[in-house]
C-alpha atoms as a PDB file:
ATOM      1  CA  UNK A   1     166.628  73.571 190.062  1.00  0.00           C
ATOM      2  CA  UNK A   2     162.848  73.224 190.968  1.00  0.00           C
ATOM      3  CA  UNK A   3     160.868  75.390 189.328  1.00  0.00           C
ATOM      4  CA  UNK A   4     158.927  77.554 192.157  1.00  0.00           C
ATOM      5  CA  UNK A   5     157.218  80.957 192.336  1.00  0.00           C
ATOM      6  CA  UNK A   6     159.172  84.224 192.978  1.00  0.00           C
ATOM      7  CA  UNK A   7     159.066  87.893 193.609  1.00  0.00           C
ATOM      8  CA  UNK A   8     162.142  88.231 191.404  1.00  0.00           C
ATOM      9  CA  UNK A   9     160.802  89.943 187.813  1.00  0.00           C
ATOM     10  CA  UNK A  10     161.819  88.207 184.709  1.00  0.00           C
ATOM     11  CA  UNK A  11     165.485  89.625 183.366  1.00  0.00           C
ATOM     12  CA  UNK A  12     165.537  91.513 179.898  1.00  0.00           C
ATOM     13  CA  UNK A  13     166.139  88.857 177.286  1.00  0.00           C
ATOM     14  CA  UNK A  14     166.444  88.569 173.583  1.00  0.00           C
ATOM     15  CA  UNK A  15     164.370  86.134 171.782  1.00  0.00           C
ATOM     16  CA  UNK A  16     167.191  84.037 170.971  1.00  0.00           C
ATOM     17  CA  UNK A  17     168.266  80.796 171.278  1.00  0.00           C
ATOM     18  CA  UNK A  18     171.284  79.136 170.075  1.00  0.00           C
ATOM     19  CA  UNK A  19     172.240  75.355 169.717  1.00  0.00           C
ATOM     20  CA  UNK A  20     176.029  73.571 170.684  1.00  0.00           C
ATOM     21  CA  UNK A  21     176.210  70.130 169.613  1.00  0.00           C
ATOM     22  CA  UNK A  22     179.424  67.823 168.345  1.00  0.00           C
ATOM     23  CA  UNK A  23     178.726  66.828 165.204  1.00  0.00           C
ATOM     24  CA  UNK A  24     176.727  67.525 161.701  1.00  0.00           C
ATOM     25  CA  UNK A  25     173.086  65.736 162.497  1.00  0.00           C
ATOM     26  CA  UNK A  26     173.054  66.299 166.388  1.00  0.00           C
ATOM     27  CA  UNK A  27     171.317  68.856 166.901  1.00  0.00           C
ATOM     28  CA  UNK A  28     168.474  67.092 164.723  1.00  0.00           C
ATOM     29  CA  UNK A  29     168.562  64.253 166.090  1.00  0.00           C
ATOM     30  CA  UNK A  30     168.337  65.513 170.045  1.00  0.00           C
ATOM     31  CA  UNK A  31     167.137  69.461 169.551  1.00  0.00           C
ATOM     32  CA  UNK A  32     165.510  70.361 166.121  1.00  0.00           C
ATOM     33  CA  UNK A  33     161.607  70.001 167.100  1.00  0.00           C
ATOM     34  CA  UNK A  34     162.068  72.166 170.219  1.00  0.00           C
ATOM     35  CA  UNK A  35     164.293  74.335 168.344  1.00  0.00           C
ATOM     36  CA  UNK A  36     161.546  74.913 165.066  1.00  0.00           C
ATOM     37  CA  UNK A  37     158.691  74.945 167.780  1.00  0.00           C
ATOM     38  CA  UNK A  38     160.758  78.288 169.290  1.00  0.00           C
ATOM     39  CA  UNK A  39     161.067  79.498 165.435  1.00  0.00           C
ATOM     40  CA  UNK A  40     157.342  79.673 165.004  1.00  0.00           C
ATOM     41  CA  UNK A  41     157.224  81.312 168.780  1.00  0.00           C
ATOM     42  CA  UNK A  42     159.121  84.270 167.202  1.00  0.00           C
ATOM     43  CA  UNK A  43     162.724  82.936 168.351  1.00  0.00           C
ATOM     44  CA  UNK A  44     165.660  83.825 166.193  1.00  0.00           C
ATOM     45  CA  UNK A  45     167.639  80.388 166.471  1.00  0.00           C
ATOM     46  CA  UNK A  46     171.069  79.897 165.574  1.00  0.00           C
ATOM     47  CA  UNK A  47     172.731  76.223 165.208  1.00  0.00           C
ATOM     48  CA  UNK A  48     176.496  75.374 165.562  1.00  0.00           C
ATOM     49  CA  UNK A  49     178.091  71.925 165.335  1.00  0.00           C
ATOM     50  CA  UNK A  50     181.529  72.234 166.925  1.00  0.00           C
ATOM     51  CA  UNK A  51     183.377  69.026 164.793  1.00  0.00           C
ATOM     52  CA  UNK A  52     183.224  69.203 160.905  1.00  0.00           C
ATOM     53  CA  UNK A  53     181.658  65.195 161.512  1.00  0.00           C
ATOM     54  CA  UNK A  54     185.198  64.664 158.930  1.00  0.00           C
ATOM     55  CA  UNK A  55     185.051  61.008 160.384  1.00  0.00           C
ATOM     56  CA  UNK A  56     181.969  59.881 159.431  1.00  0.00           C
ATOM     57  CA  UNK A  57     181.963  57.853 156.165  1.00  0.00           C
ATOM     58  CA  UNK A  58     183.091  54.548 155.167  1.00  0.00           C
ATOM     59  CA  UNK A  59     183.837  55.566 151.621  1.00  0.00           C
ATOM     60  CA  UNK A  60     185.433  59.310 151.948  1.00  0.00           C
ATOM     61  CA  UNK A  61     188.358  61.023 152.695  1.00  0.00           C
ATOM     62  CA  UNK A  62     188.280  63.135 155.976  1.00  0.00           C
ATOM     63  CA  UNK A  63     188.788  66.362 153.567  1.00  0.00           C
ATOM     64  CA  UNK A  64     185.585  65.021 151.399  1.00  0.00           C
ATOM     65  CA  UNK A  65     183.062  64.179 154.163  1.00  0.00           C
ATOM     66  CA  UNK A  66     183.884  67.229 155.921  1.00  0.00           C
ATOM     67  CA  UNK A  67     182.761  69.277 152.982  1.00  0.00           C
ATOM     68  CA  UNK A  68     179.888  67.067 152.584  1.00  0.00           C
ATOM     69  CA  UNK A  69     178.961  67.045 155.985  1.00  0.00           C
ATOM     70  CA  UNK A  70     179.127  71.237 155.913  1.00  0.00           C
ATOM     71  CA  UNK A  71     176.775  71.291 153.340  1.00  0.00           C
ATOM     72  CA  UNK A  72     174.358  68.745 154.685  1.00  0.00           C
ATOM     73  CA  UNK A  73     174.149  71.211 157.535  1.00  0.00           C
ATOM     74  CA  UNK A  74     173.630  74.444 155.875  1.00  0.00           C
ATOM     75  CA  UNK A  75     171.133  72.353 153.808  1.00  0.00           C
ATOM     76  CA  UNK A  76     169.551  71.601 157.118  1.00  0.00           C
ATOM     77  CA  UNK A  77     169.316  74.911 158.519  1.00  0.00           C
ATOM     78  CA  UNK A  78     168.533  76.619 155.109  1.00  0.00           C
ATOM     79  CA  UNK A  79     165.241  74.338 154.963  1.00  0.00           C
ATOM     80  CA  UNK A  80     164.216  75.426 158.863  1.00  0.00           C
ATOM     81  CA  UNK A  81     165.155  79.249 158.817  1.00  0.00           C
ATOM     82  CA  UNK A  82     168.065  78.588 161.541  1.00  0.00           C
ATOM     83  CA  UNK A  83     171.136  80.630 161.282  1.00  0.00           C
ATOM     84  CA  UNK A  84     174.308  78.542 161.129  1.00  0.00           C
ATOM     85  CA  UNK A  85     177.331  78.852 162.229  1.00  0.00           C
ATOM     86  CA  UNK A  86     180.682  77.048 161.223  1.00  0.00           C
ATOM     87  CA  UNK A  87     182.376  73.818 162.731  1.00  0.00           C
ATOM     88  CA  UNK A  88     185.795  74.992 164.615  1.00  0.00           C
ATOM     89  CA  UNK A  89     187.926  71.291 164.606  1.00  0.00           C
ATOM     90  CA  UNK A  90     187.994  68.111 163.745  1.00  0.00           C
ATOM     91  CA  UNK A  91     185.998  64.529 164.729  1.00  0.00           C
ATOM     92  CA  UNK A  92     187.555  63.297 167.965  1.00  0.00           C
ATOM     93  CA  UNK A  93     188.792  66.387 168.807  1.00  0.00           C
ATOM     94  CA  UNK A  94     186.588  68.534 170.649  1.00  0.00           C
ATOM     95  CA  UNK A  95     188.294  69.645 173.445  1.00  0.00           C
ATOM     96  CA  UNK A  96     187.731  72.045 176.887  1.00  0.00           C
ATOM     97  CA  UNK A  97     190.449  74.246 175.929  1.00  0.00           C
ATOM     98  CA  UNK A  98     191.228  77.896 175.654  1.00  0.00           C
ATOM     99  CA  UNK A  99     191.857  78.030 171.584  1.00  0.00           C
ATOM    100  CA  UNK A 100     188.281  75.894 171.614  1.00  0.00           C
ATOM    101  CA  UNK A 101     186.347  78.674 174.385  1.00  0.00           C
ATOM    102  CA  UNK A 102     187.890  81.138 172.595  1.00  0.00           C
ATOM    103  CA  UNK A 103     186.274  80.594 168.840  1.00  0.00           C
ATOM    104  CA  UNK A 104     183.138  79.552 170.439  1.00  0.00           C
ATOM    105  CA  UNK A 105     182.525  82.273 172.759  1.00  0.00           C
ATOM    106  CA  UNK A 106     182.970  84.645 169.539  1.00  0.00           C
ATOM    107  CA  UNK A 107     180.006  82.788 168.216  1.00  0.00           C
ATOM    108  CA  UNK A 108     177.683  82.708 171.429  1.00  0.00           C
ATOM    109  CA  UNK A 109     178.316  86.746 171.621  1.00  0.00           C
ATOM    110  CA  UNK A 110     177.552  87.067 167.756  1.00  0.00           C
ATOM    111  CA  UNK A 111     173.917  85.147 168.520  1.00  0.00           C
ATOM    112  CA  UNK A 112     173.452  86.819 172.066  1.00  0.00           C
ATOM    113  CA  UNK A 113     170.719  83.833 173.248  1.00  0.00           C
ATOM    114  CA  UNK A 114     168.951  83.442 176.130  1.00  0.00           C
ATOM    115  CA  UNK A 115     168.492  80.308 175.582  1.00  0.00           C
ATOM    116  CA  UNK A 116     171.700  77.552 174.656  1.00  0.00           C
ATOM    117  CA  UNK A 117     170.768  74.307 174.615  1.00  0.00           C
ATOM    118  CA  UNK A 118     173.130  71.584 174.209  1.00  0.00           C
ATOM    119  CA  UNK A 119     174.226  67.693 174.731  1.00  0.00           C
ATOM    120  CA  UNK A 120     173.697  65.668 178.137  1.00  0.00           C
ATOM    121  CA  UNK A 121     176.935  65.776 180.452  1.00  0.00           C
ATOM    122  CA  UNK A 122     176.640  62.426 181.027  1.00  0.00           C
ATOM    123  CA  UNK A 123     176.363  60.715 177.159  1.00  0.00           C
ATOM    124  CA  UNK A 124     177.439  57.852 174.846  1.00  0.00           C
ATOM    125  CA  UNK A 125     180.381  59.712 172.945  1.00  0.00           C
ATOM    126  CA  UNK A 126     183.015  61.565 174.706  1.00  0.00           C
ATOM    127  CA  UNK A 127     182.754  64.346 171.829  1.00  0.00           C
ATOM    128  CA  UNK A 128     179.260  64.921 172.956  1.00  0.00           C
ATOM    129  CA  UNK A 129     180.215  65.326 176.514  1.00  0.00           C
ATOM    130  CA  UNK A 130     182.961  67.583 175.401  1.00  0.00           C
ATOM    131  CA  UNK A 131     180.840  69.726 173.121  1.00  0.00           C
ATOM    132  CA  UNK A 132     178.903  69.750 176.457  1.00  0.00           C
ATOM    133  CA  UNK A 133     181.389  71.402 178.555  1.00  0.00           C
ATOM    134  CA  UNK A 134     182.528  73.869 176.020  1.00  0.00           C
ATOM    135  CA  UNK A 135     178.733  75.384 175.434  1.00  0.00           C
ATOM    136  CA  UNK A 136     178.247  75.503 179.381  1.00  0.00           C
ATOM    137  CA  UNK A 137     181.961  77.292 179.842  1.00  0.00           C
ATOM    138  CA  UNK A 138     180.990  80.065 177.014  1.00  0.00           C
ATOM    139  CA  UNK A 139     177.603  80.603 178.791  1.00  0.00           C
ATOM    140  CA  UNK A 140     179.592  81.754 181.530  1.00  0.00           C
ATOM    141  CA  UNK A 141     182.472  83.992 179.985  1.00  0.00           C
ATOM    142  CA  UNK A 142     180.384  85.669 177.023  1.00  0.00           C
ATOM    143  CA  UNK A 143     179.850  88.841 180.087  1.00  0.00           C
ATOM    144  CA  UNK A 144     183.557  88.625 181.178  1.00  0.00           C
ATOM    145  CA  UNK A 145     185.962  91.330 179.176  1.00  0.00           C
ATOM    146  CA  UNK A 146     189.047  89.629 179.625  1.00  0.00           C
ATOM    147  CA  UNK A 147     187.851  86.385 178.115  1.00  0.00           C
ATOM    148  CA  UNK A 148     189.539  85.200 174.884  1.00  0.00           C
ATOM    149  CA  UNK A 149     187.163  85.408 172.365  1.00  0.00           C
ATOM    150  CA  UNK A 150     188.042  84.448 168.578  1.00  0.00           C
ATOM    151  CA  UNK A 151     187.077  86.391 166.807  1.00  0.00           C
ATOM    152  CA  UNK A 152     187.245  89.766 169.100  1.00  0.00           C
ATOM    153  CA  UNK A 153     183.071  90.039 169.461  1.00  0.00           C
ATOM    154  CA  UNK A 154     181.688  92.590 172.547  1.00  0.00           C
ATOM    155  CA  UNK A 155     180.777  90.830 175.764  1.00  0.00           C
ATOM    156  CA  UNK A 156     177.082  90.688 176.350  1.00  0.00           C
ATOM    157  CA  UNK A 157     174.988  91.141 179.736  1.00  0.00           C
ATOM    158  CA  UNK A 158     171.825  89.482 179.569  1.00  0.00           C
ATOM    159  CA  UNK A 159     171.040  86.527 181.665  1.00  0.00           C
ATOM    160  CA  UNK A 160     171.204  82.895 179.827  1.00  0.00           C
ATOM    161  CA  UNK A 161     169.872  79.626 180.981  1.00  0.00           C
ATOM    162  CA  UNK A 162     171.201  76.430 179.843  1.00  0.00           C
ATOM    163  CA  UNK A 163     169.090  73.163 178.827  1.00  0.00           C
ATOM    164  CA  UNK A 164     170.832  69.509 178.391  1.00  0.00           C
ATOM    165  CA  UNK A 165     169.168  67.627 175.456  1.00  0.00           C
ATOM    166  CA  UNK A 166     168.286  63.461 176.803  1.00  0.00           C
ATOM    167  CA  UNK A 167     171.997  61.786 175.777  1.00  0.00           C
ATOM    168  CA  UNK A 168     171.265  59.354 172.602  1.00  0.00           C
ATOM    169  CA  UNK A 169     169.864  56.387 173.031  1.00  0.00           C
ATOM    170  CA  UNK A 170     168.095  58.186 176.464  1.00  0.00           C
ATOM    171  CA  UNK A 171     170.787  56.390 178.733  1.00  0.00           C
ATOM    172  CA  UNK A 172     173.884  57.936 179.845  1.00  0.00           C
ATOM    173  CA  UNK A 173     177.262  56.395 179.015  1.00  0.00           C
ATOM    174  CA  UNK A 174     177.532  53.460 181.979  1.00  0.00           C
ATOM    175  CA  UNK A 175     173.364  52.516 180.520  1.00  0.00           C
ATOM    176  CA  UNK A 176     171.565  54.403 183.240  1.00  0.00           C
ATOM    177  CA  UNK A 177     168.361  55.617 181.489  1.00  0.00           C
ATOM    178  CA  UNK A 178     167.643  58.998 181.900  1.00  0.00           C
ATOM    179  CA  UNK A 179     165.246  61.308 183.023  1.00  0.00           C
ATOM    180  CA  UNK A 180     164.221  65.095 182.030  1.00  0.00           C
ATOM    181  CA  UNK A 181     163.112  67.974 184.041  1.00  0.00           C
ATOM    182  CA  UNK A 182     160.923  69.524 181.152  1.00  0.00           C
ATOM    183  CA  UNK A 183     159.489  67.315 178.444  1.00  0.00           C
ATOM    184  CA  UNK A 184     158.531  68.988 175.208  1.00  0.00           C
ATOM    185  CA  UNK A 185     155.815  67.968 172.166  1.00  0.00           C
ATOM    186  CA  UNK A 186     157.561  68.118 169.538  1.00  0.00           C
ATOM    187  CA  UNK A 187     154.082  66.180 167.681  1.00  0.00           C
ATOM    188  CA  UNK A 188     153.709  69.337 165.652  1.00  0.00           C
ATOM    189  CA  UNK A 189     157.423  69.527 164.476  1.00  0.00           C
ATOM    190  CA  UNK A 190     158.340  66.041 163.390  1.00  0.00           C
ATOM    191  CA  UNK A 191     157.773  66.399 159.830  1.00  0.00           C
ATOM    192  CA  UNK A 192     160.906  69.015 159.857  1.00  0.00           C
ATOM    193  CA  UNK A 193     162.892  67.338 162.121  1.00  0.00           C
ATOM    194  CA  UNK A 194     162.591  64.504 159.738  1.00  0.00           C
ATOM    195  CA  UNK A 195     163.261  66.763 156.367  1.00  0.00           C
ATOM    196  CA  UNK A 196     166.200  68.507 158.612  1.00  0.00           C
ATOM    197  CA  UNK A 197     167.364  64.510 159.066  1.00  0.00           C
ATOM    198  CA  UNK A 198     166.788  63.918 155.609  1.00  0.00           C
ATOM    199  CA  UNK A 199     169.366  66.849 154.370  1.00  0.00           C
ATOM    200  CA  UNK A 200     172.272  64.603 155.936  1.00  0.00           C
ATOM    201  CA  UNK A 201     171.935  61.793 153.333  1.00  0.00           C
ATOM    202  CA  UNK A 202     175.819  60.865 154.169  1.00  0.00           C
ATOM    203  CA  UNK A 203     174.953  59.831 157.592  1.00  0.00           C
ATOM    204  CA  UNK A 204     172.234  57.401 156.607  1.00  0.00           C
ATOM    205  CA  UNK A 205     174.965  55.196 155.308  1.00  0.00           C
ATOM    206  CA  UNK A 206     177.557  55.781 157.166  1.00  0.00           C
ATOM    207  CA  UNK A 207     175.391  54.658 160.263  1.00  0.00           C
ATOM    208  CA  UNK A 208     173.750  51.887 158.752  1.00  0.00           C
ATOM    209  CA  UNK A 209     177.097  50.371 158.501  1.00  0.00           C
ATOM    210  CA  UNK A 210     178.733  51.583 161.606  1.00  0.00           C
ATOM    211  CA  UNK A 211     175.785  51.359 164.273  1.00  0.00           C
ATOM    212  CA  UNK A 212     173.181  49.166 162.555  1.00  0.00           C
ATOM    213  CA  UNK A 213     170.918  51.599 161.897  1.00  0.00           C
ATOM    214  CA  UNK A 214     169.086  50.168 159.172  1.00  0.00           C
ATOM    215  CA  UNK A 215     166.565  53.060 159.025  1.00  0.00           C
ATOM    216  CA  UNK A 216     167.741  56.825 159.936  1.00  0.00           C
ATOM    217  CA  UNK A 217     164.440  58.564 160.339  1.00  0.00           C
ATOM    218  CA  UNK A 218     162.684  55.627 161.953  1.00  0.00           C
ATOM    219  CA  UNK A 219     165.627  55.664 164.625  1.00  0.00           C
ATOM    220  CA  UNK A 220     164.962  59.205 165.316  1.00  0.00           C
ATOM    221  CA  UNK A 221     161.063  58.597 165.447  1.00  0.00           C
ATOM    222  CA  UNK A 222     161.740  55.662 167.898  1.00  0.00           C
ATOM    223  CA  UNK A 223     163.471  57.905 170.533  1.00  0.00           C
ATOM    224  CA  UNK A 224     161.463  60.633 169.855  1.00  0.00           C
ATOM    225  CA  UNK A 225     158.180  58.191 170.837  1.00  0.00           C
ATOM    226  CA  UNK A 226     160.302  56.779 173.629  1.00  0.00           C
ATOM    227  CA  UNK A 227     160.477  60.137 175.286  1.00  0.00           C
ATOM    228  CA  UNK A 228     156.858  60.818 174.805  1.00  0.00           C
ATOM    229  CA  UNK A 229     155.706  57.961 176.462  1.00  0.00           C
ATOM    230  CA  UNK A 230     158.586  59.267 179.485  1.00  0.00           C
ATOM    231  CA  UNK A 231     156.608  62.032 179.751  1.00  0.00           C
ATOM    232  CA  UNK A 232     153.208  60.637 180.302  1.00  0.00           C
ATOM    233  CA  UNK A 233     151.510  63.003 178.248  1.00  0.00           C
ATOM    234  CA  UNK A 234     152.661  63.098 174.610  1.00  0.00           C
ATOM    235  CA  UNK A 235     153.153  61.071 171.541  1.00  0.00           C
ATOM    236  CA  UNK A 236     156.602  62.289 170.695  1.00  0.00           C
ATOM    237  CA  UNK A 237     158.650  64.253 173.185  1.00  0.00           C
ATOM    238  CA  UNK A 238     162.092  65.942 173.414  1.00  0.00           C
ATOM    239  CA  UNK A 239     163.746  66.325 176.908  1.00  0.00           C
ATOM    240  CA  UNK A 240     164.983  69.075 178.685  1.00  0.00           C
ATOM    241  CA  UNK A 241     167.521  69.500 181.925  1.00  0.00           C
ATOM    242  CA  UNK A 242     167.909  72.937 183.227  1.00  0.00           C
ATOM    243  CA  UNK A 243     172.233  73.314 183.899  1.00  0.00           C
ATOM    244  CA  UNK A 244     172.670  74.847 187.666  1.00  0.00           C
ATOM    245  CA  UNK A 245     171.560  78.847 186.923  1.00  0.00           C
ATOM    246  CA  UNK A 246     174.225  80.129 189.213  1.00  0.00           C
ATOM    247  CA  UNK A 247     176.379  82.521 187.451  1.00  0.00           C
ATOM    248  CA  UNK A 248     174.369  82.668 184.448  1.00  0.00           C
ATOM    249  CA  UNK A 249     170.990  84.111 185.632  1.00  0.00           C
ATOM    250  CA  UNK A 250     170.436  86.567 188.430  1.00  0.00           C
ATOM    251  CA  UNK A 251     166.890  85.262 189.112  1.00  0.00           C
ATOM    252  CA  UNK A 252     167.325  81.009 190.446  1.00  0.00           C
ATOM    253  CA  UNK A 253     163.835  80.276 189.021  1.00  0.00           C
ATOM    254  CA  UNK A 254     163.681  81.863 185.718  1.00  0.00           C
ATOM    255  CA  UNK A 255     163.019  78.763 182.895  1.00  0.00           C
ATOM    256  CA  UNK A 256     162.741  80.839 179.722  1.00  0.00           C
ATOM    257  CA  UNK A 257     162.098  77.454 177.285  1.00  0.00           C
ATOM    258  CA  UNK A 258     159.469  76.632 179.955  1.00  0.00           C
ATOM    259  CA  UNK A 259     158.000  79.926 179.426  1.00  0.00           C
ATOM    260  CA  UNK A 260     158.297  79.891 175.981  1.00  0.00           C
ATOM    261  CA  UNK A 261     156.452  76.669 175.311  1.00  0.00           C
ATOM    262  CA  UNK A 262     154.084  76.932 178.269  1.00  0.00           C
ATOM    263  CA  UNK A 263     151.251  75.342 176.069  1.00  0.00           C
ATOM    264  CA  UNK A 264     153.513  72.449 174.465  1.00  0.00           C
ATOM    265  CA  UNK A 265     155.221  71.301 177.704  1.00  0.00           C
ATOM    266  CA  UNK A 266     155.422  69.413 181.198  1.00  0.00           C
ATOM    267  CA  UNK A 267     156.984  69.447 184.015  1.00  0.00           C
ATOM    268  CA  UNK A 268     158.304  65.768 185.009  1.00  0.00           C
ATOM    269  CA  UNK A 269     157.579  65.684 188.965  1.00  0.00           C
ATOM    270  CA  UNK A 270     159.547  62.872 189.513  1.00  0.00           C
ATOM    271  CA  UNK A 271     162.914  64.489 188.212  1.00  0.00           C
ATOM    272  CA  UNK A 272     162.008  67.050 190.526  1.00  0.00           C
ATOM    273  CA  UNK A 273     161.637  65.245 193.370  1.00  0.00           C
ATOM    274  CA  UNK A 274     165.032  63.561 192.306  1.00  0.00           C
ATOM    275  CA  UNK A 275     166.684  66.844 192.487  1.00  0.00           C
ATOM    276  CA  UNK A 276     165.486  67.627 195.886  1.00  0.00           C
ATOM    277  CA  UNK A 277     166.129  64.143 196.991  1.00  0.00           C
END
């Protein structure tokens, strides 16, 4: 929704923010500048990949890359200070359903954010969509008592707003390039959203052979520059789409990453006047 003045105060909120993507490397590739540029704000930031990425590699069992792919990530997160939290299922099989809600909402009520940002609805990869759906459905339930939650955690009551990350490749899955509401410099960041990159040395080959990505980093710089120039403003950007606040926020208005990066953000007016179109 447009961002606008109001008489409603700011809710209570914890300094927290927590990320939901599909698969080991996601969140670096899409998230990881905003998310270390809300770690130096004061933000305790907590990072969850919902698939074990057991898929990706041309030269390991399932059972091997998903161990290797675990530890890639908790290398990842180690190296930034984020607080990780474990894969629930399989490549391919991230699903909206309750079992899924369930283990995930145990995790979103364990971090208590105020912030969740996650994949594009509209993406590439139907996993990413998927992943998607889940982190939006949680945001919802973590209040609601009679939710399944797996583990049992206690509901909590603060508001949360949540942000979708530009899909990859900054087109959505039919090739319609994509826009963002809030467009972040991440300029300041890049150097550990590369090393986070860096920690998933699997994935370098695995997409140089699948997807042609002859150089990981470079790929992630690309998109990263791609967005900047989107933004009119900055060298290298990440994007940000506020999810529909009804039901999860009391106050319409309240943008709490906006707020939090007031000095290393923009507004995009012409999403804006999209939504209001």
């Amino acid at each position: 929704m447009p961002r606008k003045e109001s008489l409603t105060p700011e809710p209570a909120f914890r300094r927290s923010v927590m990320a939901i993507a599909a698969h080991p490397d996601d969140i670096e590739f899409t998230m990881a500048g905003t998310l270390c540029l809300l770690k130096h704000a004061g933000w305790e930031v907590h990072y969850m990949n919902i698939s074990n990425g057991d898929i990706g590699s041309a030269t390991m069992t399932r059972a091997e890359t998903a161990r290797v792919r675990l530890k890639e990530a908790e290398a990842a997160c180690a190296l930034a200070g984020f607080h990780h939290h474990k894969p629930i299922t399989d490549d391919m099989g991230i699903r909206y359903v309750p079992e899924q809600v369930a283990r995930v909402t145990s995790a979103i009520r364990s971090a208590r954010p105020s912030i969740i940002l996650t994949h594009s609805p509209h993406d590439y990869h139907e996993d990413h969509e998927n992943a998607c759906t889940v982190a939006v459905a949680v945001a919802f339930v973590k209040s609601m008592k009679n939710a399944d939650c797996v583990p049992k955690r206690k509901p909590y009551f603060e508001d949360v707003v949540v942000y979708h990350a530009m899909p990859h490749g900054l087109r959505d899955g039919l090739g319609k390039l994509q826009r963002s509401e809030l467009w972040v410099d991440i300029a300041s960041t890049i150097d550990m959203k590369k090393s986070m990159l860096s920690c998933h040395a699997s994935q370098k080959e695995w997409l140089d052979v699948t997807q042609g990505m002859d150089s990981y980093l470079e790929t992630a710089v690309e998109i990263c520059s791609a967005m900047g120039k989107m933004s009119g403003k900055y060298r290298l950007a990440e994007g940000w789409r506020r999810h529909n606040p009804l039901g999860f926020a009391a106050n319409l208005d309240w943008d709490p990453l906006r707020d939090a990066l007031r000095n290393k953000s923009v507004i995009d007016k012409k999403y804006q006047a999209w939504l209001n179109a």
